[in-house]
Protein backbone atom coordinates (compact mmCIF):
# COMPACT_ATOMS: atom_id res chain seq x y z
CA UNK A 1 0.00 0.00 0.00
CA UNK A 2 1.09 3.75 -0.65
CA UNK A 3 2.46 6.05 2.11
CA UNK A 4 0.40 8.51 0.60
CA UNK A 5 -2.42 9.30 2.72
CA UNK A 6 -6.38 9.81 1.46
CA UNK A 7 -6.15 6.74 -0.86
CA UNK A 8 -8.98 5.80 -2.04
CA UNK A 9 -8.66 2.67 -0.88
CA UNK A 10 -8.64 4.15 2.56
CA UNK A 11 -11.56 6.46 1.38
CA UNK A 12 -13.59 3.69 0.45
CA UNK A 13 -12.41 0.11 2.11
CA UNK A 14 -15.68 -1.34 1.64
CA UNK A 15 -16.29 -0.74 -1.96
CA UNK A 16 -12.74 -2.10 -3.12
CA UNK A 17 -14.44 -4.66 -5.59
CA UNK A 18 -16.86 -2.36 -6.91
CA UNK A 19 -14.64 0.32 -7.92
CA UNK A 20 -12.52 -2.49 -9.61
CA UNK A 21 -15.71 -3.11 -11.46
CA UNK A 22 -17.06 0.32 -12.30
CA UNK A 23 -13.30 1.39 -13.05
CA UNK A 24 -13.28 -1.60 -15.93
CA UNK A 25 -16.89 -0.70 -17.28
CA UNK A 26 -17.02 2.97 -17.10
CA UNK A 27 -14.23 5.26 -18.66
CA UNK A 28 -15.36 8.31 -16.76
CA UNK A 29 -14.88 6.86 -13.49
CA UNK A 30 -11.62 5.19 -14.25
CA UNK A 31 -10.62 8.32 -15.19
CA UNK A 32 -11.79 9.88 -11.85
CA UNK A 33 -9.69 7.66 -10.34
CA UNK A 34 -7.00 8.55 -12.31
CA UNK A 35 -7.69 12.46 -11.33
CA UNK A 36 -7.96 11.45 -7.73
CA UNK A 37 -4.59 9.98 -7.82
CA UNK A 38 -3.24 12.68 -9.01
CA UNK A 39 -4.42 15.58 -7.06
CA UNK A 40 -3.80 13.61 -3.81
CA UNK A 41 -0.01 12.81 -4.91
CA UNK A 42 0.25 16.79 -5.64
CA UNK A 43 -1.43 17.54 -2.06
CA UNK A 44 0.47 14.97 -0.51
CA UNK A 45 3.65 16.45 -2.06
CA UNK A 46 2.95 19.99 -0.85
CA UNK A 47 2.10 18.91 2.78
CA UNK A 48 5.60 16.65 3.23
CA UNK A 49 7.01 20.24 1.93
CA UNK A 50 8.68 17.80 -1.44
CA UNK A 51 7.26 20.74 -3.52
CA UNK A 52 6.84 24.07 -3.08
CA UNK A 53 3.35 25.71 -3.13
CA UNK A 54 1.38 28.28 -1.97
CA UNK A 55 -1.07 27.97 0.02
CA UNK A 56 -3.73 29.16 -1.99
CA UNK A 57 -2.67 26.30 -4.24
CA UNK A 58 -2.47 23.63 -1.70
CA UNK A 59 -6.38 24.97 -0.54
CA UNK A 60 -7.31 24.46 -3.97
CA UNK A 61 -5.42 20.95 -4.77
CA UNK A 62 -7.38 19.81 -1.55
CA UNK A 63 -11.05 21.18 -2.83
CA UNK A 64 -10.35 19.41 -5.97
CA UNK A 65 -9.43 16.05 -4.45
CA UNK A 66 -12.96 16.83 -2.37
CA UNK A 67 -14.75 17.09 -4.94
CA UNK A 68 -13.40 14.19 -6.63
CA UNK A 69 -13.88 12.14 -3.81
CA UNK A 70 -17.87 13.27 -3.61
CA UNK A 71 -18.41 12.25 -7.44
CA UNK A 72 -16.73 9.13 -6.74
CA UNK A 73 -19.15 8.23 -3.76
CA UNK A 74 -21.93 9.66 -5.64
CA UNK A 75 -20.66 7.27 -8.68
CA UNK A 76 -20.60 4.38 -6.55
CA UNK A 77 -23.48 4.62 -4.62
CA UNK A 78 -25.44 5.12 -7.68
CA UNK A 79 -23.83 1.38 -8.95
């Protein structure tokens, strides 16, 4: 498992096979989770202070991965 805090698989432990299997039948949440990823390995990086950010940018990388978390719940309570 990552060191990277707010995976989604700590998100979401109870949903670990459904993501696998809305990730492999729907492109828009795979991609999601690719966006998730993303955002929460740029937050992460700001908070351990690996790269440098404001933190007006930091506030926003973590409203983004909020907000990508919500239509991922939304997504899989909806499956």
């Amino acid at each position: 498992m990552s060191n990277t805090p707010h995976t989604l698989q700590e998100e979401f432990p109870a949903d670990a096979e459904r993501i696998t299997a809305l990730k492999g039948a729907n492109a828009h949440f795979a991609r999601l989770l690719e966006d998730y990823d993303a955002v929460n390995d740029k937050v992460h990086r700001a908070e351990t202070r690996l790269e440098a950010v404001t933190e007006d940018v930091e506030q926003d990388l973590r409203r983004r991965r909020s907000s990508l978390k919500d239509e991922i719940a939304r997504m899989l309570r909806a499956a």
